[in-house]
Protein backbone atom coordinates (compact mmCIF):
# COMPACT_ATOMS: atom_id res chain seq x y z
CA UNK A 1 79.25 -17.59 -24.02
CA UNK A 2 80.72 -18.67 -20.95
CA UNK A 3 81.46 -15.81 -18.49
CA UNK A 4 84.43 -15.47 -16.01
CA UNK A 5 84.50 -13.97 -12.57
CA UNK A 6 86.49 -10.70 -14.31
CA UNK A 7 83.42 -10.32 -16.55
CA UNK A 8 85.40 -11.33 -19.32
CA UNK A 9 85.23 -14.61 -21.79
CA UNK A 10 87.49 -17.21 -20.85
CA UNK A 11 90.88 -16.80 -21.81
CA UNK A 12 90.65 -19.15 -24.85
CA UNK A 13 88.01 -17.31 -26.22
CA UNK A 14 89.29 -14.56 -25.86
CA UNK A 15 91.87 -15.72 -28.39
CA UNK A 16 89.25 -17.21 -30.74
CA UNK A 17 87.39 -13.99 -31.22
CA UNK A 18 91.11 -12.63 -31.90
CA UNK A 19 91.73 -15.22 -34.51
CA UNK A 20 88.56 -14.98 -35.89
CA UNK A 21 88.80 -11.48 -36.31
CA UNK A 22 92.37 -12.36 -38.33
CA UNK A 23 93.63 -9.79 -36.32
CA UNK A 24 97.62 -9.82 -34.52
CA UNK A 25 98.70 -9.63 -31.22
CA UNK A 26 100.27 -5.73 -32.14
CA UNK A 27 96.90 -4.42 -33.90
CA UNK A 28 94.76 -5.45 -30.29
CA UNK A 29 97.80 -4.44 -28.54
CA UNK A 30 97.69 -0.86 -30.32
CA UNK A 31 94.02 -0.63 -30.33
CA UNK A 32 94.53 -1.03 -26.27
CA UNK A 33 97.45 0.99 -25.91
CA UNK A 34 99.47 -2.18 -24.33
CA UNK A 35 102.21 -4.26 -25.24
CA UNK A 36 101.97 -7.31 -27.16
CA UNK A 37 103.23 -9.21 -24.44
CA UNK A 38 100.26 -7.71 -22.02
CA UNK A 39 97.62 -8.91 -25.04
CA UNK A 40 99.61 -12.37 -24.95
CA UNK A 41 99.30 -13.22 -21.14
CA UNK A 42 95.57 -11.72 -20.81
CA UNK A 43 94.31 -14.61 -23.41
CA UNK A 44 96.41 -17.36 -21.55
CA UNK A 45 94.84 -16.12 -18.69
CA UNK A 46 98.58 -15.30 -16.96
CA UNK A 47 97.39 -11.59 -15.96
CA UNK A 48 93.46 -10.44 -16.13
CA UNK A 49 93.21 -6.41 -17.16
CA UNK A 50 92.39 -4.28 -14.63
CA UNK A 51 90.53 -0.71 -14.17
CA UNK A 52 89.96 1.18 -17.24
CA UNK A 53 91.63 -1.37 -19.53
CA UNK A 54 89.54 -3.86 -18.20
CA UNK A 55 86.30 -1.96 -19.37
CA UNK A 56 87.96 -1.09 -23.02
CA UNK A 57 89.18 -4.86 -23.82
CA UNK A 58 85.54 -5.48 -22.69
CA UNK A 59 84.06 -3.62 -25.20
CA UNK A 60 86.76 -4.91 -27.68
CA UNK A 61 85.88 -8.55 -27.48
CA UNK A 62 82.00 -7.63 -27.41
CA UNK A 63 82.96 -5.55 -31.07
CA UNK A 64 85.00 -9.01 -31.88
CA UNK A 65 81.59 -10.64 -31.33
CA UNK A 66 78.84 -8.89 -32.74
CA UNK A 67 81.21 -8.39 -36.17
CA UNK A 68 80.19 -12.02 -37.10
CA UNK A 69 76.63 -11.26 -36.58
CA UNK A 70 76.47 -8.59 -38.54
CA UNK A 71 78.40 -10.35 -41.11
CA UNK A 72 76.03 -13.02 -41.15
CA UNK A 73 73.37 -10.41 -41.71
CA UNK A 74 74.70 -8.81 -44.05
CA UNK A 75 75.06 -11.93 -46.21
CA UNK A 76 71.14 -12.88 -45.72
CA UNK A 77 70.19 -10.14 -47.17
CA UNK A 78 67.21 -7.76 -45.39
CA UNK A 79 64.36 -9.92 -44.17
CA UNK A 80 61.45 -11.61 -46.16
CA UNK A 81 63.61 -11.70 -49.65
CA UNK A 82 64.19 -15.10 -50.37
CA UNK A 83 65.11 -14.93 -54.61
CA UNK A 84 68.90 -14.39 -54.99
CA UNK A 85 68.41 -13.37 -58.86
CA UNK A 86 65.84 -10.22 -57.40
CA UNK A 87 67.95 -7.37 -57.23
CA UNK A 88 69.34 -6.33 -53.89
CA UNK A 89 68.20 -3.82 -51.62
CA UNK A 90 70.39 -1.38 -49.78
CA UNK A 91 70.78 -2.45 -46.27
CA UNK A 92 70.16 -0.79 -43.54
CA UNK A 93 73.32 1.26 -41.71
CA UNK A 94 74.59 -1.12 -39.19
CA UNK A 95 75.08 0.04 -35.65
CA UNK A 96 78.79 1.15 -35.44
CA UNK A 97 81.34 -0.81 -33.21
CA UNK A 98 83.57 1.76 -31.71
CA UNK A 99 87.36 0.57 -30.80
CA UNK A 100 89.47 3.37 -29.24
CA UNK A 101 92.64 3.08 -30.69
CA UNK A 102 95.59 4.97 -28.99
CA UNK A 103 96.85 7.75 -30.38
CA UNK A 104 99.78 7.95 -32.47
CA UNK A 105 99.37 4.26 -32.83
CA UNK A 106 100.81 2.71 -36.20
CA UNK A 107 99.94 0.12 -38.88
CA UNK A 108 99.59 -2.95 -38.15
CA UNK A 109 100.39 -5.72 -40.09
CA UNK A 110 97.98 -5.01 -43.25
CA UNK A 111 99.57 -1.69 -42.97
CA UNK A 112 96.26 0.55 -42.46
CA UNK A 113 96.34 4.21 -41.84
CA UNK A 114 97.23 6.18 -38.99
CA UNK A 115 96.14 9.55 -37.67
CA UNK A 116 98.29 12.96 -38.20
CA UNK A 117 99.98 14.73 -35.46
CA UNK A 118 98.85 11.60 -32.81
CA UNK A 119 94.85 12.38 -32.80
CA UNK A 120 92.45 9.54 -31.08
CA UNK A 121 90.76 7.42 -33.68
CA UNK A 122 88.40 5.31 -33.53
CA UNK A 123 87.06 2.48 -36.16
CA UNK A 124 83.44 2.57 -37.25
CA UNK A 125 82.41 -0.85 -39.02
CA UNK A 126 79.13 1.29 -40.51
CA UNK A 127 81.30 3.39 -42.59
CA UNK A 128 82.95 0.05 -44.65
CA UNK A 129 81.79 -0.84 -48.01
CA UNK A 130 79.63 -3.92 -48.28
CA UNK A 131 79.08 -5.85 -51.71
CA UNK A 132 76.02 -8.45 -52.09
CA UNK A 133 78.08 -11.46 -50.52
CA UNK A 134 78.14 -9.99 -47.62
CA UNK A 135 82.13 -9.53 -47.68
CA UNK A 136 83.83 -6.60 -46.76
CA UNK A 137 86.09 -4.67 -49.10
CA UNK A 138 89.19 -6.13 -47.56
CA UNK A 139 89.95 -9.03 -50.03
CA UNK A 140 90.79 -12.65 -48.23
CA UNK A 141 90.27 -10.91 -44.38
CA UNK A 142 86.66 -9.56 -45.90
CA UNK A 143 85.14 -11.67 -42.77
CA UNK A 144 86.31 -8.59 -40.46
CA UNK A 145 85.24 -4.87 -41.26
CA UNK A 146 88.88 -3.10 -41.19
CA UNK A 147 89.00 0.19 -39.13
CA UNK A 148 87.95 3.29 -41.17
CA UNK A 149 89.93 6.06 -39.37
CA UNK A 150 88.37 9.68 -38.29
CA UNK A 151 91.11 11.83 -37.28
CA UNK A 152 90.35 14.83 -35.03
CA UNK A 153 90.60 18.39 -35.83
CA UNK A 154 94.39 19.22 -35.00
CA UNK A 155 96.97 18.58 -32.47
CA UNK A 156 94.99 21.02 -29.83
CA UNK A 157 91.73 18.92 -30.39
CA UNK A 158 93.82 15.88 -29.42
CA UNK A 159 95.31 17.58 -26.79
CA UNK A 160 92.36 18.91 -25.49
CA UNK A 161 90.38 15.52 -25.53
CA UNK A 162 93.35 14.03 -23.35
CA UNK A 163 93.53 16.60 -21.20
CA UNK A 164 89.87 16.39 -20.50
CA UNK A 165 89.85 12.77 -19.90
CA UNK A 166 93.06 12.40 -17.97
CA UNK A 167 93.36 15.49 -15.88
CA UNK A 168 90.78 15.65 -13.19
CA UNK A 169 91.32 11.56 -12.00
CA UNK A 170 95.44 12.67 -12.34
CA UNK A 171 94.34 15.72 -9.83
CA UNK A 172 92.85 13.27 -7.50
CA UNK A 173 95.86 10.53 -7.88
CA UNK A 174 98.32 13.12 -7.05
CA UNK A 175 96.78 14.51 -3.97
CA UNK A 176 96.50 10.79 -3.11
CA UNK A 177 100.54 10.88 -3.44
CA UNK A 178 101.32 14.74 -1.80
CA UNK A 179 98.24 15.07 0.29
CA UNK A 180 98.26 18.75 -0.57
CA UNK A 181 95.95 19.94 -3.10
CA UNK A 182 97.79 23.22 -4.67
CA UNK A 183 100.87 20.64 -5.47
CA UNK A 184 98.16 18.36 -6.89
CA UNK A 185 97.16 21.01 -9.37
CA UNK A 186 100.32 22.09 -9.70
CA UNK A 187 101.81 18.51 -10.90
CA UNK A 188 98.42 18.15 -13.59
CA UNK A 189 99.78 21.66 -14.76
CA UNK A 190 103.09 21.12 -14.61
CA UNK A 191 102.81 17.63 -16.96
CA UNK A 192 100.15 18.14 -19.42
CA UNK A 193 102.63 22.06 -20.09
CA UNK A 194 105.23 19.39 -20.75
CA UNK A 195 103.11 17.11 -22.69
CA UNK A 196 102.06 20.22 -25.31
CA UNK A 197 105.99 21.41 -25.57
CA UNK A 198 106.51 17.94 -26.65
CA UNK A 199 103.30 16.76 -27.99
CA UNK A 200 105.16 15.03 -31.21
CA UNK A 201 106.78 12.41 -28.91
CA UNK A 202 103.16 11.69 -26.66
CA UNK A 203 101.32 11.96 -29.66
CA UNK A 204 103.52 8.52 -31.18
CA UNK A 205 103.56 7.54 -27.62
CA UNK A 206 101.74 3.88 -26.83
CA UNK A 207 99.68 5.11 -23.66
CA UNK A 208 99.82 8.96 -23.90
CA UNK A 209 97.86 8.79 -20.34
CA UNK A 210 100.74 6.70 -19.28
CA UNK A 211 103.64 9.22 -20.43
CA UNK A 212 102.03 12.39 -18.63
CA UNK A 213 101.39 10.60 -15.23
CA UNK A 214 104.68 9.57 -14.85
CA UNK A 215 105.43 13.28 -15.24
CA UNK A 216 102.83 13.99 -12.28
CA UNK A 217 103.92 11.59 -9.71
CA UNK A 218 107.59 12.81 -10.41
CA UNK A 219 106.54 16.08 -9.38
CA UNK A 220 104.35 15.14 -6.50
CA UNK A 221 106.45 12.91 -4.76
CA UNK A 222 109.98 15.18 -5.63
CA UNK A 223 111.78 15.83 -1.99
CA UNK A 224 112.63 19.50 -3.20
CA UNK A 225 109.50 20.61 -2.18
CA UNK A 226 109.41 20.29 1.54
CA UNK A 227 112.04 23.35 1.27
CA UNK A 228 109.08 25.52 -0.40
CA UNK A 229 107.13 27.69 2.26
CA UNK A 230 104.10 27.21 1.14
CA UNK A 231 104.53 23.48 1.33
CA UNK A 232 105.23 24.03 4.96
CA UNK A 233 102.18 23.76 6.74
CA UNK A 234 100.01 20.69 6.13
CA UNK A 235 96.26 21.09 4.12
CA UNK A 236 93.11 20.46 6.02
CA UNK A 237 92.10 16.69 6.65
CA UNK A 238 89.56 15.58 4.52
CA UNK A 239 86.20 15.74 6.55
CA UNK A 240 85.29 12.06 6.45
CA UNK A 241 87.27 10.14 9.69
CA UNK A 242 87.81 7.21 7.38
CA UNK A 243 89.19 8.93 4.14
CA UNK A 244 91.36 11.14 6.92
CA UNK A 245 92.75 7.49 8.08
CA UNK A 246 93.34 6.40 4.65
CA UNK A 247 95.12 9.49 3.59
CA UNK A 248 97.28 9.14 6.65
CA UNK A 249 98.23 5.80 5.75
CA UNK A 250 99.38 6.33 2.58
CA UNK A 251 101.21 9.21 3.34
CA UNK A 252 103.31 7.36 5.96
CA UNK A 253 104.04 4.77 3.09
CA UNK A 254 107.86 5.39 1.53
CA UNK A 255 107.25 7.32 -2.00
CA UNK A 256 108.16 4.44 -3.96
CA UNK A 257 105.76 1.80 -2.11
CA UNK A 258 102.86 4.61 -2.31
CA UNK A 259 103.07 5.40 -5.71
CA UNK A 260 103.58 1.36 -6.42
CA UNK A 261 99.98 0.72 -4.65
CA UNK A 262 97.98 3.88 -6.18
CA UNK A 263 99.21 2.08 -9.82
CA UNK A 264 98.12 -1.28 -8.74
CA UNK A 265 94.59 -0.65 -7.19
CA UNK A 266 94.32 3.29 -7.53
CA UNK A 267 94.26 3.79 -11.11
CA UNK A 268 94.13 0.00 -11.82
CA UNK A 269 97.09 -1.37 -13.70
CA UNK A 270 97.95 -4.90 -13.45
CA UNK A 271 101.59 -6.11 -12.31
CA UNK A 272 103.98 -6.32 -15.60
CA UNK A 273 102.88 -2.72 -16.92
CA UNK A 274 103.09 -1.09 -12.67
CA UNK A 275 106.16 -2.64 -12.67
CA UNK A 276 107.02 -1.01 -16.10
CA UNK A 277 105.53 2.28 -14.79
CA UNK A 278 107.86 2.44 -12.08
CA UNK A 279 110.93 1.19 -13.28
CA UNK A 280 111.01 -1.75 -11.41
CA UNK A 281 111.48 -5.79 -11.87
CA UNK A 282 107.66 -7.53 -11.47
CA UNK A 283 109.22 -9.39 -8.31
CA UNK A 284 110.00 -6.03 -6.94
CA UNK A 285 106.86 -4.69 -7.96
CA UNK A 286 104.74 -7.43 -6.09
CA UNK A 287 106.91 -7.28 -3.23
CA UNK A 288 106.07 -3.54 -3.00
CA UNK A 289 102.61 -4.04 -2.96
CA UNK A 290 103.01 -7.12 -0.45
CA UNK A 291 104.30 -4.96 1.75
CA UNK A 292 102.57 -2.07 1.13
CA UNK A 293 99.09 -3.87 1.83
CA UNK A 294 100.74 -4.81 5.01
CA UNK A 295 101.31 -1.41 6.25
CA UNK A 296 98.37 -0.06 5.27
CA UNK A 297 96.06 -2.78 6.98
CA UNK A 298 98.31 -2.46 9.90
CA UNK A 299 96.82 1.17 9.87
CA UNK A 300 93.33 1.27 8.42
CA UNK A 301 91.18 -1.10 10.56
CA UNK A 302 88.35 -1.88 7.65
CA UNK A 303 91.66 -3.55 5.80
CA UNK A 304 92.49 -6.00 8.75
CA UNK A 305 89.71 -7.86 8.46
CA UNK A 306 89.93 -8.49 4.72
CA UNK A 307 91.42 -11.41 3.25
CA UNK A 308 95.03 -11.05 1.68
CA UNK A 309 93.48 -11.66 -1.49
CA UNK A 310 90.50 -9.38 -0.98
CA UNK A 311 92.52 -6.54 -0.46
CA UNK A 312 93.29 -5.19 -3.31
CA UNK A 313 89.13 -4.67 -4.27
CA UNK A 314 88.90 -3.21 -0.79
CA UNK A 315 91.57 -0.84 -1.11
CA UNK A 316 90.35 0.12 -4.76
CA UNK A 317 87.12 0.73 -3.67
CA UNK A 318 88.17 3.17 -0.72
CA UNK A 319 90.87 4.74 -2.83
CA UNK A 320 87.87 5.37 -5.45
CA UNK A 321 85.47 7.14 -3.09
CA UNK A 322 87.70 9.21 -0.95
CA UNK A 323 86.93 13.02 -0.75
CA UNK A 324 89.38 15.87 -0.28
CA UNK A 325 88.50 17.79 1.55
CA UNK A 326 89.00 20.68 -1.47
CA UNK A 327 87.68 21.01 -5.59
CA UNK A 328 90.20 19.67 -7.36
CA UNK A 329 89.47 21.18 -10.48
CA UNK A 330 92.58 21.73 -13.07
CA UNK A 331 92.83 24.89 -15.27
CA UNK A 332 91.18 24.89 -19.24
CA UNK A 333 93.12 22.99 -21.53
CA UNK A 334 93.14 26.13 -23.75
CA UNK A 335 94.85 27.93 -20.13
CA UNK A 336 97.42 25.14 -19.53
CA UNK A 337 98.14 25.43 -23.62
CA UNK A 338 98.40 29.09 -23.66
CA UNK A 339 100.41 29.02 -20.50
CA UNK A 340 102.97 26.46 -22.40
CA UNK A 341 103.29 28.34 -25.09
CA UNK A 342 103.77 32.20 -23.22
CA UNK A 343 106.37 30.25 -21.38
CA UNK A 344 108.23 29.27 -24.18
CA UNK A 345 107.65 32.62 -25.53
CA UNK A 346 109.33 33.80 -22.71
CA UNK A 347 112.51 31.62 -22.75
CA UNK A 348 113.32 32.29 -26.31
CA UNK A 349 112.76 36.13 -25.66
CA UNK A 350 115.42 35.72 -22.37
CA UNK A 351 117.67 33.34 -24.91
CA UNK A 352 117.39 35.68 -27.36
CA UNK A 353 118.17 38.45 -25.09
CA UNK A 354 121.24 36.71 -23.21
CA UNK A 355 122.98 35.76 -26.55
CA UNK A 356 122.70 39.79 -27.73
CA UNK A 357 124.34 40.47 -24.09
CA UNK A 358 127.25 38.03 -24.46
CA UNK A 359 127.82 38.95 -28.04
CA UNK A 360 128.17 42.79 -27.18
CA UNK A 361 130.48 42.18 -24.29
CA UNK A 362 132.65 40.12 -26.56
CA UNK A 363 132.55 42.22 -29.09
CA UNK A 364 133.68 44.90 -26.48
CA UNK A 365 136.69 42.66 -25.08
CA UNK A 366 137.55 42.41 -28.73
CA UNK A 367 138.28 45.68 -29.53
CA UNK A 368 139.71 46.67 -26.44
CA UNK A 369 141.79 44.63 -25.57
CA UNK A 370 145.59 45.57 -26.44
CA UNK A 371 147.23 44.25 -29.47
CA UNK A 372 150.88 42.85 -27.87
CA UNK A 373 151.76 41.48 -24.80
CA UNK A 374 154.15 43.49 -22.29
CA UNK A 375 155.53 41.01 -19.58
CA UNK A 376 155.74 42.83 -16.09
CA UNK A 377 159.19 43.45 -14.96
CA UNK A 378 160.78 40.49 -12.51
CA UNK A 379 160.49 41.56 -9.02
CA UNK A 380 163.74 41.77 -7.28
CA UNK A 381 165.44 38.26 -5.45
CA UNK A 382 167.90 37.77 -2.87
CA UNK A 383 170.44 35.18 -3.79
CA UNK A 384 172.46 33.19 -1.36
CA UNK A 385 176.03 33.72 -1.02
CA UNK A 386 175.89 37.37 -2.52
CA UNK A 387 175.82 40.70 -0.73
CA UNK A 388 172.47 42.79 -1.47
CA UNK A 389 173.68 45.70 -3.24
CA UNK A 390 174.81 48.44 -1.23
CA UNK A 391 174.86 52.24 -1.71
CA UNK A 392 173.70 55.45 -0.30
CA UNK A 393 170.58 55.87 1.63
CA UNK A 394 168.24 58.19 0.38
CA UNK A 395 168.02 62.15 2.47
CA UNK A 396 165.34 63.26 4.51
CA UNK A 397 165.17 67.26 4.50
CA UNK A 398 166.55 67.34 7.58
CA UNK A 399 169.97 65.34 6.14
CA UNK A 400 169.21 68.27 2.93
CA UNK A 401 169.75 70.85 5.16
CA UNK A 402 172.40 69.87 7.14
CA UNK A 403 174.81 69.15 4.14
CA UNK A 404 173.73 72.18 2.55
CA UNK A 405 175.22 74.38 5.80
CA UNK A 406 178.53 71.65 5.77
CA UNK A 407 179.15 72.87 2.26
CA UNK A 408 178.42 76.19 2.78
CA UNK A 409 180.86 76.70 5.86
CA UNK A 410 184.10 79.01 5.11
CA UNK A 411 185.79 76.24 6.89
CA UNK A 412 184.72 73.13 4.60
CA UNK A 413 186.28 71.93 1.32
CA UNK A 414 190.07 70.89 1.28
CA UNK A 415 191.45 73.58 2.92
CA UNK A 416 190.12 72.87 6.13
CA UNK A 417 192.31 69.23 6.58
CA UNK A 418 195.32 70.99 4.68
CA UNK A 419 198.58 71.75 7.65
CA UNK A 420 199.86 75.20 7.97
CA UNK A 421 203.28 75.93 8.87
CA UNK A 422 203.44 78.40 11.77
């Protein structure tokens, strides 16, 4: 088989082995935890994958390939028997072909089973029933072995296997993005809590992985958190001159063009599902990373030497072995769970608590509050054209006393103003 420079088959054999297989575009796309439209433009050779999907659709097409063989095998019958009408021998267990299959990920078109509560699956070709032609028990698509699923344990055993695969590279992406490392830790913490509060949604999620690092990077790269003090004073430098250049560099990138380029040649996705990732049109997205490279080989001087199209492998490959300069080591899954689920403890408790509060003060208003409604009396208005009304101004004691002794006098009353005839 012919080989590629992505160590891949060609792209039109890549679509053979598909075909071969009899399986669809949505069951590889589900078994890769891509699109169909991804699956589509990898076997016209459009886009090639990249990173980790590139080593999983690796091992997919060399499962597509070896299922043949074993067919074949299977079909001859164990070695040295050579009459059909001699009863057949049981055959010996075939090595299994593992296919991760992302969790939560439905039937496909022959409408196989799925696992409960999102767990990782994975097909094992051993575990199918083979008769004496050599068939499979799957009727006209016999020629393929179809997936026998082995759910996990529970929804923490799924959890836990995410967590342990995701976490510590998401600890080292997100210091790549803050440069600090308790904000790192912080974001892993702060998304996989989220993931658990919510697991039925990332469980039927396509790319789980996917869904909790766009949680991370929000948190890394929010603006709120240059207002924190402890976010105040910058970590220490990584040792290494080169990795403390690097880091440098992508911290002076704008948020948007740094978390574009740690997609693209950090963690390794290729250009339709980065520009998915971050919201963006793919023209925007490869401008972003145009530029991007730009700046950054402006800045690191191993990068200005390398070929525009070399760039990318460079920066991966950097990217890959830088150092911080501290252990970035997240919390147990069984912490980050626990701590989830105290939390929510905790808000239903203070829910709980604030609706009692709000029911006994209303309750209070309720009953005391009066039963009619007694309008305040008008306050008193001048209107033109009218006099104000006039009338006696109210004593003081010493005006008391002073018409007390006037009306106490011999002389006062009528008597005093009446004429007397002399």
């Amino acid at each position: 088989m012919t080989r590629n420079v992505e160590g891949l088959p060609a792209p039109h054999e890549r679509r053979s082995l598909r075909e071969a297989a009899e399986l669809t575009l949505d069951e590889v796309a589900a078994a890769m935890g891509v699109s169909a439209a991804t699956v589509r433009h990898w076997e016209s050779g459009r886009t090639n994958p990249r990173g980790r999907k590139h080593a999983a659709y690796a091992r997919f097409l060399e499962g597509l390939t070896a299922l043949p063989a074993a067919a074949d095998a299977d079909a001859a019958g164990p070695p040295g028997r050579t009459d059909p009408a001699a009863p057949a021998q049981p055959a010996e267990p075939a090595e299994p072909v593992l296919v991760a299959v992302a969790p939560g990920a439905g039937a496909g078109a022959e409408g196989g089973p799925t696992a409960p509560d999102g767990a990782a699956v994975a097909t094992d070709t051993a575990d199918t029933p083979v008769d004496d032609t050599g068939d499979t028990g799957g009727g006209a698509a016999g020629a393929v072995a179809r997936p026998a699923v082995c759910p996990l344990l529970g929804p923490a055993d799924a959890f836990d296997t995410l967590y342990d695969r995701a976490a510590p590279a998401l600890a080292l992406q997100s210091y790549l993005l803050s440069g600090r490392r308790a904000l790192a830790l912080e974001a892993v913490d702060r998304a996989f809590t989220r993931a658990w509060d919510q697991w039925p949604e990332v469980a039927t999620d396509p790319d789980p992985e996917g869904w909790v690092r766009a949680i991370a990077y929000e948190h890394a790269l929010s603006p709120w958190h240059r207002f924190r003090r402890a976010h105040r004073r910058p970590d220490r430098p990584p040792a290494d001159p080169a990795d403390r250049i690097l880091l440098d560099a992508l911290l002076a990138l704008s948020p948007v063009h740094r978390r574009t380029v740690l997609l693209y040649d950090g963690v390794g996705l290729d250009l339709p599902d980065t520009a998915a990732e971050t919201e963006a049109t793919t023209l925007a997205a490869g401008n972003r990373i145009l530029h991007a490279h730009a700046e950054l080989a402006a800045r690191i001087p191993e990068l200005a030497d390398v070929p525009v199209e070399k760039q990318s492998a460079a920066l991966r490959e950097r990217l890959v072995a830088l150092r911080p300069p501290y252990a970035l080591t997240p919390r147990p899954a069984a912490a980050v769970r626990g701590g989830g689920e105290r939390r929510g403890r905790q808000w239903t408790r203070a829910t709980l608590g604030l609706t009692a509060v709000i029911t006994a003060a209303t309750a209070y208003t309720v009953a005391t509050a009066p039963t009619r409604y007694d309008p305040p009396p008008a306050p008193g208005e001048s209107v033109t054209g009218v006099p104000p009304l006039s009338g006696p101004q109210q004593l003081t004691e010493r005006s008391r006393q002073l018409q007390d002794k006037l009306r106490t006098d011999p002389q006062a009353g009528p008597a005093r103003i009446t004429p007397k005839i002399e």
